[in-house]
PDB file of N, CA and C in Angstrom:
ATOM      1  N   UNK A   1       0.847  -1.185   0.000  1.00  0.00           N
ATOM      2  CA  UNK A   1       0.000   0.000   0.000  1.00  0.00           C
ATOM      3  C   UNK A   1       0.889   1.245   0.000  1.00  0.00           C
ATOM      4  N   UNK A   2       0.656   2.398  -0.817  1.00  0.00           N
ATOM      5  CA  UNK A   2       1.230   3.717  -0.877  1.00  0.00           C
ATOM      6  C   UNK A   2       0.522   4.314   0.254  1.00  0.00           C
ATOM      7  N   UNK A   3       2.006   4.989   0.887  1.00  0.00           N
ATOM      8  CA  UNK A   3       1.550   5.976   1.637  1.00  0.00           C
ATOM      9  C   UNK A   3       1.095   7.173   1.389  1.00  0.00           C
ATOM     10  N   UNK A   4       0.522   8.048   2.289  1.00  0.00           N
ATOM     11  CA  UNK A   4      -0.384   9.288   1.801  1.00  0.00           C
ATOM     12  C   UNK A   4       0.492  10.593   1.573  1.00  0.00           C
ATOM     13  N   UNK A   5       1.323  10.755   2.299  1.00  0.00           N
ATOM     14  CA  UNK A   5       2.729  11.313   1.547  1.00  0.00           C
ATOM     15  C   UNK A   5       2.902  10.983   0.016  1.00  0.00           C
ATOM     16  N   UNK A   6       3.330   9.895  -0.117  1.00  0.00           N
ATOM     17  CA  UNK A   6       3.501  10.199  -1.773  1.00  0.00           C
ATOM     18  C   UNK A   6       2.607  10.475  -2.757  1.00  0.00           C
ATOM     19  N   UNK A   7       1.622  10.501  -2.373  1.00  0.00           N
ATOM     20  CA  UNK A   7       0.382  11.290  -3.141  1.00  0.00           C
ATOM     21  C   UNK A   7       0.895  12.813  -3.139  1.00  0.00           C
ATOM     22  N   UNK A   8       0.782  13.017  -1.420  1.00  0.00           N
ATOM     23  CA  UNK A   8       0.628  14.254  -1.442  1.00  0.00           C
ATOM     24  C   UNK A   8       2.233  15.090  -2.168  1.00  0.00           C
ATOM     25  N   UNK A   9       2.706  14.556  -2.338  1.00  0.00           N
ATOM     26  CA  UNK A   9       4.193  14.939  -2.729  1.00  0.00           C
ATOM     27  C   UNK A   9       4.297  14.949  -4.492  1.00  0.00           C
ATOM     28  N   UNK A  10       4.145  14.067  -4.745  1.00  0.00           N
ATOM     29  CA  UNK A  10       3.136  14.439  -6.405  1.00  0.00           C
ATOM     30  C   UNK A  10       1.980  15.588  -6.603  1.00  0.00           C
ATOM     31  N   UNK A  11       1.354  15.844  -5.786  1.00  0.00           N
ATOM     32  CA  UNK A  11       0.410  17.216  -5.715  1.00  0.00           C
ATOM     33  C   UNK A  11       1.077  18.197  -5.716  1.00  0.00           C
ATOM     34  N   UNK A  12       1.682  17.848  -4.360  1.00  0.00           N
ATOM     35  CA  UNK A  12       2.594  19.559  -4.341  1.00  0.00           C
ATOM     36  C   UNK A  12       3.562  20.254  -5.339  1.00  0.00           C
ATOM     37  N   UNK A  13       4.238  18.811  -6.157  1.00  0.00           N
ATOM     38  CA  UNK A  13       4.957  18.822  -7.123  1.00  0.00           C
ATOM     39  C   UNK A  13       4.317  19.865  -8.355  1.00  0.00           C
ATOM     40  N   UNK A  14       2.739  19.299  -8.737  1.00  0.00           N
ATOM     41  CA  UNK A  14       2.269  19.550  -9.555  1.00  0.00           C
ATOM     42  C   UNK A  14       1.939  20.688  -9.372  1.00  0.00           C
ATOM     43  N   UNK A  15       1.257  21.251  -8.225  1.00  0.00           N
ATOM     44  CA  UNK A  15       0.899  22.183  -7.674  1.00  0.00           C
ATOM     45  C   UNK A  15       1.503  23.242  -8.160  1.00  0.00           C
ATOM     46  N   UNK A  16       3.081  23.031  -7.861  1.00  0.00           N
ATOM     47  CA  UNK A  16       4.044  24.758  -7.884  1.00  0.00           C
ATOM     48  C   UNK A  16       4.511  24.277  -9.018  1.00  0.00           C
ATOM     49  N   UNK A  17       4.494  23.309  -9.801  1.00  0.00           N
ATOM     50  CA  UNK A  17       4.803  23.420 -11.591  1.00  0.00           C
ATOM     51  C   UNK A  17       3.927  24.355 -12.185  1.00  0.00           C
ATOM     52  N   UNK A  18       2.524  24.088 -11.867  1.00  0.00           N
ATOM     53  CA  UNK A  18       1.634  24.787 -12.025  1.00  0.00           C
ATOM     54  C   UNK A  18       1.451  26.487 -11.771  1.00  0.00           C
ATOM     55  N   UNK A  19       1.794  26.517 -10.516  1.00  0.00           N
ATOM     56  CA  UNK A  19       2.505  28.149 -10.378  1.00  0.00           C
ATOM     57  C   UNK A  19       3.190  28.965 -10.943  1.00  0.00           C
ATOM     58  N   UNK A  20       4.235  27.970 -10.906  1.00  0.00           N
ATOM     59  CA  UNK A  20       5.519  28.662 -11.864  1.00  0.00           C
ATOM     60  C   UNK A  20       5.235  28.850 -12.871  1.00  0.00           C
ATOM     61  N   UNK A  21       4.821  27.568 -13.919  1.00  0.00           N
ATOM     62  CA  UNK A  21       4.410  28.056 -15.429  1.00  0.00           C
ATOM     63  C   UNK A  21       3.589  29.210 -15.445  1.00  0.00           C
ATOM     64  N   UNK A  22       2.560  29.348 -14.701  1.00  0.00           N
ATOM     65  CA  UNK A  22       1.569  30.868 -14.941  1.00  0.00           C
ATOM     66  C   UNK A  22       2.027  31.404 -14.859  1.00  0.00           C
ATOM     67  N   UNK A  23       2.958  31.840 -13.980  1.00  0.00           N
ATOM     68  CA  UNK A  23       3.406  33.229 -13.253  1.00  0.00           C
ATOM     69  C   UNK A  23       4.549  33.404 -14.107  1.00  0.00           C
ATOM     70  N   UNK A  24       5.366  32.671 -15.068  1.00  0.00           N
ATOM     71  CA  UNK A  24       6.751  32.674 -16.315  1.00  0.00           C
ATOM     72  C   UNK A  24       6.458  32.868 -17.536  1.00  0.00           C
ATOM     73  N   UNK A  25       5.353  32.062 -18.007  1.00  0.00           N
ATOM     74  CA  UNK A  25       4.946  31.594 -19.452  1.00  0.00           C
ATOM     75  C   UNK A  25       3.987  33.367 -19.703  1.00  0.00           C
ATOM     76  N   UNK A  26       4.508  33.514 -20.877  1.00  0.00           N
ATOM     77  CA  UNK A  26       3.297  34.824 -22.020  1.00  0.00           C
ATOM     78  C   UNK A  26       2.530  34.106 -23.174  1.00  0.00           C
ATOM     79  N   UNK A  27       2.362  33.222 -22.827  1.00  0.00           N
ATOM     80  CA  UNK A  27       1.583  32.728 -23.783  1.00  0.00           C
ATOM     81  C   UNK A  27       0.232  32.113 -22.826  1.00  0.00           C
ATOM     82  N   UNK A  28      -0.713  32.267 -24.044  1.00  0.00           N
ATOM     83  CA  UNK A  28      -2.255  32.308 -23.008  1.00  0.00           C
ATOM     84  C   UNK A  28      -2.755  30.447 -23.338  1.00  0.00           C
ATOM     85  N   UNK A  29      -2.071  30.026 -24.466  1.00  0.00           N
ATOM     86  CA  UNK A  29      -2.180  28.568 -23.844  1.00  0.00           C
ATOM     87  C   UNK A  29      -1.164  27.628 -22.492  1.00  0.00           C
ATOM     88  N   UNK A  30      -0.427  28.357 -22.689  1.00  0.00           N
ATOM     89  CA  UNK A  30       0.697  27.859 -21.962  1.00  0.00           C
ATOM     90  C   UNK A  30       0.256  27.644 -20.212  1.00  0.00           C
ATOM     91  N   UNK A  31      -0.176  29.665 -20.146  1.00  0.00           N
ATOM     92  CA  UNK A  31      -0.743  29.325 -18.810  1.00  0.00           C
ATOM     93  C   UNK A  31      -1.926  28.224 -18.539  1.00  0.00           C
ATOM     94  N   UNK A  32      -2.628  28.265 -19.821  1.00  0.00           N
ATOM     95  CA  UNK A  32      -4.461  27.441 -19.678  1.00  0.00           C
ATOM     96  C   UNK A  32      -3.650  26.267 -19.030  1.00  0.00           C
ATOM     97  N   UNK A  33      -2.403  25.899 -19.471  1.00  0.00           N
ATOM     98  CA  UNK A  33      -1.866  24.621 -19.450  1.00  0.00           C
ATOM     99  C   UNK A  33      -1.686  24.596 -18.238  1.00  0.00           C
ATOM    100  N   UNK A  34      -0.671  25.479 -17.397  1.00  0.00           N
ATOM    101  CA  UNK A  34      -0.761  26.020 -16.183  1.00  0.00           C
ATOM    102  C   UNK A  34      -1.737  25.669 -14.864  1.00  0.00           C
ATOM    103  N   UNK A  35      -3.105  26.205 -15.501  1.00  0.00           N
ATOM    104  CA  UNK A  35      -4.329  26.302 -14.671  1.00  0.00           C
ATOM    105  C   UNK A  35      -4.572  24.822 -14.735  1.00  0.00           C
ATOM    106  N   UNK A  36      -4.408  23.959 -15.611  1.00  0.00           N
ATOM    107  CA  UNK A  36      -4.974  22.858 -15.401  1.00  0.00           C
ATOM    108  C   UNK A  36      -4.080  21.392 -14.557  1.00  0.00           C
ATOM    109  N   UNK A  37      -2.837  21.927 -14.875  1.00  0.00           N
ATOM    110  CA  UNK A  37      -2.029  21.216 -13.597  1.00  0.00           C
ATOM    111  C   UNK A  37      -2.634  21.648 -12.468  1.00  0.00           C
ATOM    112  N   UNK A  38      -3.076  22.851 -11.792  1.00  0.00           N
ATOM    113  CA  UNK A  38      -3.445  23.492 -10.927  1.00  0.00           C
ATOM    114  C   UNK A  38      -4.156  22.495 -10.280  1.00  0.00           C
ATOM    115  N   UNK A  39      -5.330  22.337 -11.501  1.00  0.00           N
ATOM    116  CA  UNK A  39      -6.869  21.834 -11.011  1.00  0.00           C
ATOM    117  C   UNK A  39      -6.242  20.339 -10.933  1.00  0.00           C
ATOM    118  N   UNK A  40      -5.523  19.822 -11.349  1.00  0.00           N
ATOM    119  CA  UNK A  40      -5.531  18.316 -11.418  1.00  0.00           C
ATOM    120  C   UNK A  40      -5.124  18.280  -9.994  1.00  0.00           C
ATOM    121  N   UNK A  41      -3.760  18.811  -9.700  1.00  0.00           N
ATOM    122  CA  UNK A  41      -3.391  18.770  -8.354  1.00  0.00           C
ATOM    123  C   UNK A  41      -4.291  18.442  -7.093  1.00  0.00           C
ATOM    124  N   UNK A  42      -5.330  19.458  -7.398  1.00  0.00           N
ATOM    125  CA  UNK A  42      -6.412  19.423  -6.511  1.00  0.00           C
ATOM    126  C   UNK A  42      -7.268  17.865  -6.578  1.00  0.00           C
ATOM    127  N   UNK A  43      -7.339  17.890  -7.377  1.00  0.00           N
ATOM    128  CA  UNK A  43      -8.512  16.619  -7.682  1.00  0.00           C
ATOM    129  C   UNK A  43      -7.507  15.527  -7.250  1.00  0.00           C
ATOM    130  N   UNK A  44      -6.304  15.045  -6.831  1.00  0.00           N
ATOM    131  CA  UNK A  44      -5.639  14.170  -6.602  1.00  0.00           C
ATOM    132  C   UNK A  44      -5.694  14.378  -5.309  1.00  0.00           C
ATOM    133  N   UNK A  45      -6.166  15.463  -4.215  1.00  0.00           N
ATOM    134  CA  UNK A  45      -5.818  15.968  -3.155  1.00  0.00           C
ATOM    135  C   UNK A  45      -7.120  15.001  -2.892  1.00  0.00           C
ATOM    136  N   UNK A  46      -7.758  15.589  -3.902  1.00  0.00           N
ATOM    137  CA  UNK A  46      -9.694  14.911  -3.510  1.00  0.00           C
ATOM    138  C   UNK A  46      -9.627  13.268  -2.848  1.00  0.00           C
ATOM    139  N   UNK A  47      -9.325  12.896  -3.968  1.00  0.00           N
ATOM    140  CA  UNK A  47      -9.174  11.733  -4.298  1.00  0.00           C
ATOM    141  C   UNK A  47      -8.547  10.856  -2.564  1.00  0.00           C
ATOM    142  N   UNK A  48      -6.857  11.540  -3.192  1.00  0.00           N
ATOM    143  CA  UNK A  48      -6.510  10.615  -1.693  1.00  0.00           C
ATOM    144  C   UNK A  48      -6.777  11.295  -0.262  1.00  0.00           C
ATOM    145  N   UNK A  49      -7.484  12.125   0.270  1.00  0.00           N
ATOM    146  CA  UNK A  49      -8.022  12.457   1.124  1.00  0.00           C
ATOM    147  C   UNK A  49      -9.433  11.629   1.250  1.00  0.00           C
ATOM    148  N   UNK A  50      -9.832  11.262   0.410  1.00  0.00           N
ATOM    149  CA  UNK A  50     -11.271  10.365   0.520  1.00  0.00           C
ATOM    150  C   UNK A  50     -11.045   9.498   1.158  1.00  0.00           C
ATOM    151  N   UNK A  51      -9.230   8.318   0.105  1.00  0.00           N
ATOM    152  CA  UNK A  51      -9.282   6.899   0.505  1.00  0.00           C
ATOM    153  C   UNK A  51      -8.359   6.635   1.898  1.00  0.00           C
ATOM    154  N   UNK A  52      -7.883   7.980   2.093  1.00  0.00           N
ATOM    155  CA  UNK A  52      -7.443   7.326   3.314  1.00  0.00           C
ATOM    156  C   UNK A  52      -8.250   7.662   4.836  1.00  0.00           C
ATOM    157  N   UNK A  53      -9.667   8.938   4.417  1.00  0.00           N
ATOM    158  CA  UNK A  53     -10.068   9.467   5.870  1.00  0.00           C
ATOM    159  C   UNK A  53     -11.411   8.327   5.554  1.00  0.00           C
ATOM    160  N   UNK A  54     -12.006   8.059   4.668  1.00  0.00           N
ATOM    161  CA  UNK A  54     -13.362   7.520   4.398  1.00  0.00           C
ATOM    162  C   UNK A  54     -12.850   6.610   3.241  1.00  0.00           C
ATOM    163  N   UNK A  55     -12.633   5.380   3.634  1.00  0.00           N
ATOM    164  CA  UNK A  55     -12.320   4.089   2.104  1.00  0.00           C
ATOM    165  C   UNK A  55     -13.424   3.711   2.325  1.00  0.00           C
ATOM    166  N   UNK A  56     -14.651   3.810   3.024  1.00  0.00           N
ATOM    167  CA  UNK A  56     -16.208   3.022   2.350  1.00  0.00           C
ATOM    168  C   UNK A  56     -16.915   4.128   1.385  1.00  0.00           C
ATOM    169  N   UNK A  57     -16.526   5.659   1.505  1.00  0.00           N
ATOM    170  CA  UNK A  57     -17.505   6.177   1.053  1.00  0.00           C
ATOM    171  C   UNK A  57     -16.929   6.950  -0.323  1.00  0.00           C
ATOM    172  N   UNK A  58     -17.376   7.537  -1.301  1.00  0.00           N
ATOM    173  CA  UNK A  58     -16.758   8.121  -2.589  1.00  0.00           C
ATOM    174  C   UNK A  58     -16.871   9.556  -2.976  1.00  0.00           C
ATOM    175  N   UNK A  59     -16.985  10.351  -1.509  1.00  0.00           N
ATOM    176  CA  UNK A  59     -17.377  11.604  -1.795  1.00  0.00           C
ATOM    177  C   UNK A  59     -16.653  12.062  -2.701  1.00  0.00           C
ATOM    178  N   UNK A  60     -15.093  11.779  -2.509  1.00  0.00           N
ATOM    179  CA  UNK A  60     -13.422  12.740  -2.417  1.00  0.00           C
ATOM    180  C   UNK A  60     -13.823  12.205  -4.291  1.00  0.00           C
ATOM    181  N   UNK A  61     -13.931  11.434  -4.091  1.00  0.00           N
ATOM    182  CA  UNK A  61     -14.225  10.860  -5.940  1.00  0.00           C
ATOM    183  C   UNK A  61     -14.816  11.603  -6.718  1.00  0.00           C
ATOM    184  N   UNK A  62     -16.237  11.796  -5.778  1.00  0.00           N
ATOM    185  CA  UNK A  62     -17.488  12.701  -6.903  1.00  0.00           C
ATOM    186  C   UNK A  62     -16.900  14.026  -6.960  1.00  0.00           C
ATOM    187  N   UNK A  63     -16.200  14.878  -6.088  1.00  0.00           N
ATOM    188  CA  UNK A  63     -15.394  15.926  -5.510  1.00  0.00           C
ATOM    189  C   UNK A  63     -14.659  16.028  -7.409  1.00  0.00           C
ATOM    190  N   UNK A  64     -13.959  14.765  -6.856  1.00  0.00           N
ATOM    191  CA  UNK A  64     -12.842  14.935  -8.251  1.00  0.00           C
ATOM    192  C   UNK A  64     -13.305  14.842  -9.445  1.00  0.00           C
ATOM    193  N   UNK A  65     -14.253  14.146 -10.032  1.00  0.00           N
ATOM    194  CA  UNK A  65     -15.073  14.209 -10.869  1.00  0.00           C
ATOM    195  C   UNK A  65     -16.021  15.221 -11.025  1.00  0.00           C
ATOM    196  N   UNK A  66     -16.597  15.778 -10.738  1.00  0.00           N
ATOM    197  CA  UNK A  66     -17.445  17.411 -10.746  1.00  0.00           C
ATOM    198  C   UNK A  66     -16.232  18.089 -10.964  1.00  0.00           C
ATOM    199  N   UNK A  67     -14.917  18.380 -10.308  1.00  0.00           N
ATOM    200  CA  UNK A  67     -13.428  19.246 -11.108  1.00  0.00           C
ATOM    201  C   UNK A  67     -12.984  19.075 -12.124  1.00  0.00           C
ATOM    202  N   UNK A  68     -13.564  17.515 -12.675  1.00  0.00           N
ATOM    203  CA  UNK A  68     -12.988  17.540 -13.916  1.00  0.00           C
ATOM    204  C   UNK A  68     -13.858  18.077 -15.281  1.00  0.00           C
ATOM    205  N   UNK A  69     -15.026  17.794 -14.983  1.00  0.00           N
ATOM    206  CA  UNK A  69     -16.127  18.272 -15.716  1.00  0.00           C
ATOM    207  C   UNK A  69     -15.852  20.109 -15.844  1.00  0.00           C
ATOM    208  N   UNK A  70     -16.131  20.713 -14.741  1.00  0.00           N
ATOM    209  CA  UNK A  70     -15.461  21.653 -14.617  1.00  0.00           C
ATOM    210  C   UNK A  70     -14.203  22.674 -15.425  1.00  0.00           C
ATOM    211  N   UNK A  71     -13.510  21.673 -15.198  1.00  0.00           N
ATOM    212  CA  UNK A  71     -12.181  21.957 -15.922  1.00  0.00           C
ATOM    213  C   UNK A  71     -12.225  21.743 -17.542  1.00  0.00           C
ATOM    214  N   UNK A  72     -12.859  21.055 -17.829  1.00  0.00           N
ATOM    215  CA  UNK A  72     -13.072  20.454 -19.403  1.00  0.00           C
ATOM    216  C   UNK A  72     -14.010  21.670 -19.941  1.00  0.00           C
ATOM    217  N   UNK A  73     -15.280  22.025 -18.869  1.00  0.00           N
ATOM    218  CA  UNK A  73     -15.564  23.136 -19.515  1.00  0.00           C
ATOM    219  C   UNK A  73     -15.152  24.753 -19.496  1.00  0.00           C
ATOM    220  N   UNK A  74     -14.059  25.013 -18.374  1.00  0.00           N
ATOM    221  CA  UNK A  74     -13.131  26.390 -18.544  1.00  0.00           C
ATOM    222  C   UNK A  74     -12.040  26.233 -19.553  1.00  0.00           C
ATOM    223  N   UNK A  75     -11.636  25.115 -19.550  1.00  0.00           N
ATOM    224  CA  UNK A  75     -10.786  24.811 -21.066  1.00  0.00           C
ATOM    225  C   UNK A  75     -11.618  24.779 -22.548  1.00  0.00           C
ATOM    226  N   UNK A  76     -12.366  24.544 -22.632  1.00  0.00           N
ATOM    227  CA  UNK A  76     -13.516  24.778 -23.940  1.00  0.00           C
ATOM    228  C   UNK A  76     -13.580  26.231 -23.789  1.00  0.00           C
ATOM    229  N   UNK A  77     -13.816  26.885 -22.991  1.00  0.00           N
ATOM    230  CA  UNK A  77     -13.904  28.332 -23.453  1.00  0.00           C
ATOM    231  C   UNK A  77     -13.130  29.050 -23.125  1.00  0.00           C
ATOM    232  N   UNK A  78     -12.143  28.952 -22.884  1.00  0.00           N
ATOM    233  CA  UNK A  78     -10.766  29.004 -22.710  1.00  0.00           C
ATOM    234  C   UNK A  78      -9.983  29.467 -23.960  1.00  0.00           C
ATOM    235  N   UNK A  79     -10.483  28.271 -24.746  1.00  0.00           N
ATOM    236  CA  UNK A  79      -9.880  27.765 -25.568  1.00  0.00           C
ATOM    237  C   UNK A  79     -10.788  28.437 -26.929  1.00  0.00           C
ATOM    238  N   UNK A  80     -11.800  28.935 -26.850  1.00  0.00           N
ATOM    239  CA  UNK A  80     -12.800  29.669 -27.360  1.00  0.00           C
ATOM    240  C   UNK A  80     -12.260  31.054 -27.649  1.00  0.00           C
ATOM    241  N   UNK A  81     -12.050  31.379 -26.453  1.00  0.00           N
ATOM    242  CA  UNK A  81     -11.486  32.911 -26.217  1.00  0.00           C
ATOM    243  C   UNK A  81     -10.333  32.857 -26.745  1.00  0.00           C
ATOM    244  N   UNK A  82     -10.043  31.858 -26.658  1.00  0.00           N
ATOM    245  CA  UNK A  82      -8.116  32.584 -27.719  1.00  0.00           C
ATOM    246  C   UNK A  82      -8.221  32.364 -29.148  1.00  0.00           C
ATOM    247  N   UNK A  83      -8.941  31.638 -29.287  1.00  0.00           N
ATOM    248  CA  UNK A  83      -9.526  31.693 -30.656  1.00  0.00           C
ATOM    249  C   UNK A  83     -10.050  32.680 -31.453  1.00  0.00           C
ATOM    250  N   UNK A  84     -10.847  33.603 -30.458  1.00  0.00           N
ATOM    251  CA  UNK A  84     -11.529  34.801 -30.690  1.00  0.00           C
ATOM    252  C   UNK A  84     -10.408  35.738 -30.824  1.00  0.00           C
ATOM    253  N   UNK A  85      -9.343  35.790 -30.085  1.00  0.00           N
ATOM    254  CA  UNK A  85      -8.273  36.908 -29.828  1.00  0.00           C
ATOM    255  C   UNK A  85      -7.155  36.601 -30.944  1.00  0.00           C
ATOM    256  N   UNK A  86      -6.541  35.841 -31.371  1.00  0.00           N
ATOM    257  CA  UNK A  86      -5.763  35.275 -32.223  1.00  0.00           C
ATOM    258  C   UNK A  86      -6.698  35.744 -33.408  1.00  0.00           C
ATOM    259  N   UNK A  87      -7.816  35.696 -34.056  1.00  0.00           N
ATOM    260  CA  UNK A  87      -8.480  35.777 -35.199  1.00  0.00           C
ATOM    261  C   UNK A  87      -8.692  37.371 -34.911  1.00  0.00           C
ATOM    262  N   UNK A  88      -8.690  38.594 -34.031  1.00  0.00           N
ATOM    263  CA  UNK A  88      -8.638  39.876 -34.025  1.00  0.00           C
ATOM    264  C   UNK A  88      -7.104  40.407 -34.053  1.00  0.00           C
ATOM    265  N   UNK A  89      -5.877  39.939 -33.390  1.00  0.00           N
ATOM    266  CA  UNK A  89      -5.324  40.348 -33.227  1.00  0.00           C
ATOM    267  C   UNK A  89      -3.742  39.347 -34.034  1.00  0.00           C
ATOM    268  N   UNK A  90      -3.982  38.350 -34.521  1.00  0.00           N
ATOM    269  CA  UNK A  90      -2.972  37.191 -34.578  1.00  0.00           C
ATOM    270  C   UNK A  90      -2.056  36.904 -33.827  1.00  0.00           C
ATOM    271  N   UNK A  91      -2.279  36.929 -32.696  1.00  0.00           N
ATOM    272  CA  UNK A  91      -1.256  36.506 -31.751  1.00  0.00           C
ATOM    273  C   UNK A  91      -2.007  36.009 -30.393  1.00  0.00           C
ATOM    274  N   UNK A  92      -1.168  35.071 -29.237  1.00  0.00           N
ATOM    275  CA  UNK A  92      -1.930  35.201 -28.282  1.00  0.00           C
ATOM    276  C   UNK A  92      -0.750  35.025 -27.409  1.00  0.00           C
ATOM    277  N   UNK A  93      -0.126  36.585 -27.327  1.00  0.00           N
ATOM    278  CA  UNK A  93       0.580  36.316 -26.805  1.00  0.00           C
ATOM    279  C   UNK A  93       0.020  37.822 -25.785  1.00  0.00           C
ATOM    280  N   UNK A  94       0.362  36.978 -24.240  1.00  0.00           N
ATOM    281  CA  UNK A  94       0.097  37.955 -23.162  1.00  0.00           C
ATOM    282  C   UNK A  94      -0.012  39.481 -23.263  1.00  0.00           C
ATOM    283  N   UNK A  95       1.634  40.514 -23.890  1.00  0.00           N
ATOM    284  CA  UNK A  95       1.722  41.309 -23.746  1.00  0.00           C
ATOM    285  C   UNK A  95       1.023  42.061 -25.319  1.00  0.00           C
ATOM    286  N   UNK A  96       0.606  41.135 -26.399  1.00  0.00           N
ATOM    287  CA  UNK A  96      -0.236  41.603 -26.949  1.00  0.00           C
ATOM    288  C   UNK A  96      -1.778  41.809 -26.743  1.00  0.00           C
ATOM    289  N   UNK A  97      -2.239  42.084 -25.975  1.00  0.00           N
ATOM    290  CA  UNK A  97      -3.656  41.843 -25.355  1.00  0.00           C
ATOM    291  C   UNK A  97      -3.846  43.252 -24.921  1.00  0.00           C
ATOM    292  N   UNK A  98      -2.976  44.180 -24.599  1.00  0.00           N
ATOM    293  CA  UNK A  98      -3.370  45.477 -24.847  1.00  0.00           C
ATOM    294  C   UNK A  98      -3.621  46.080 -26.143  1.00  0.00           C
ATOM    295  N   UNK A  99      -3.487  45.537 -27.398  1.00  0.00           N
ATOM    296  CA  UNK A  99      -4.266  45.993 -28.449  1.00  0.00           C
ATOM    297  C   UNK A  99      -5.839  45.558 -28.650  1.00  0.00           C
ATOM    298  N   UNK A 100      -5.881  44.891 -27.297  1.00  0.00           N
ATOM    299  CA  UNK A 100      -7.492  44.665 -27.518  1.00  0.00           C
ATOM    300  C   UNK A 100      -8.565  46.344 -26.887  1.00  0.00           C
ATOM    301  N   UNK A 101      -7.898  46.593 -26.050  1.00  0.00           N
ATOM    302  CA  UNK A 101      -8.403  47.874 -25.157  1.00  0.00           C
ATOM    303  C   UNK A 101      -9.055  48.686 -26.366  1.00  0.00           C
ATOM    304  N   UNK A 102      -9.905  49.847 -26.226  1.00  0.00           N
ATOM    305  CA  UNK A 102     -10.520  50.620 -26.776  1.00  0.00           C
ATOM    306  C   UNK A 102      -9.564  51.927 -26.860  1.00  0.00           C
TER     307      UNK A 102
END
């Protein structure tokens, strides 16, 4: 059996990969990419916090599953929106996004 440490040590991992890329990367997929290590992180938090405080019950599961749904749909429009911005401006790159302003 894995201990709950190495879960959580893969989270945290993912966690501040996740940080870092947002807070480095100018590119607006790069961060989306970013945000979604973010969310996974979490949903692994879900997960093994379920099986090790409650292994009869599947809250930490449904938890993680409703994040992923979630996540699939801020990435669809996400992914919408740069679509929209790239086809006004051809680029999607961060510091071009002040030619969107009025």
């Amino acid at each position: 059996m894995v201990h709950m440490e190495y879960y959580l040590i893969v989270s945290t991992i993912m966690l501040f990969a996740g940080i870092y890329g947002f807070l480095t990367r100018r590119n607006t997929l790069a961060m989306l990419i970013s945000i979604e290590l973010i969310l996974n992180a979490t949903d692994i938090n879900f997960a093994v916090f379920n099986r090790f405080l409650f292994p009869e019950q599947l809250e930490g599961h449904f938890f993680a599953l409703f994040s992923i749904a979630i996540s699939a749909a801020e990435t669809a429009v996400a992914i919408a929106i740069m679509i929209n911005i790239y086809r006004n401006i051809r680029s999607i790159q961060v510091k071009n996004l002040e030619d969107l302003k009025w």
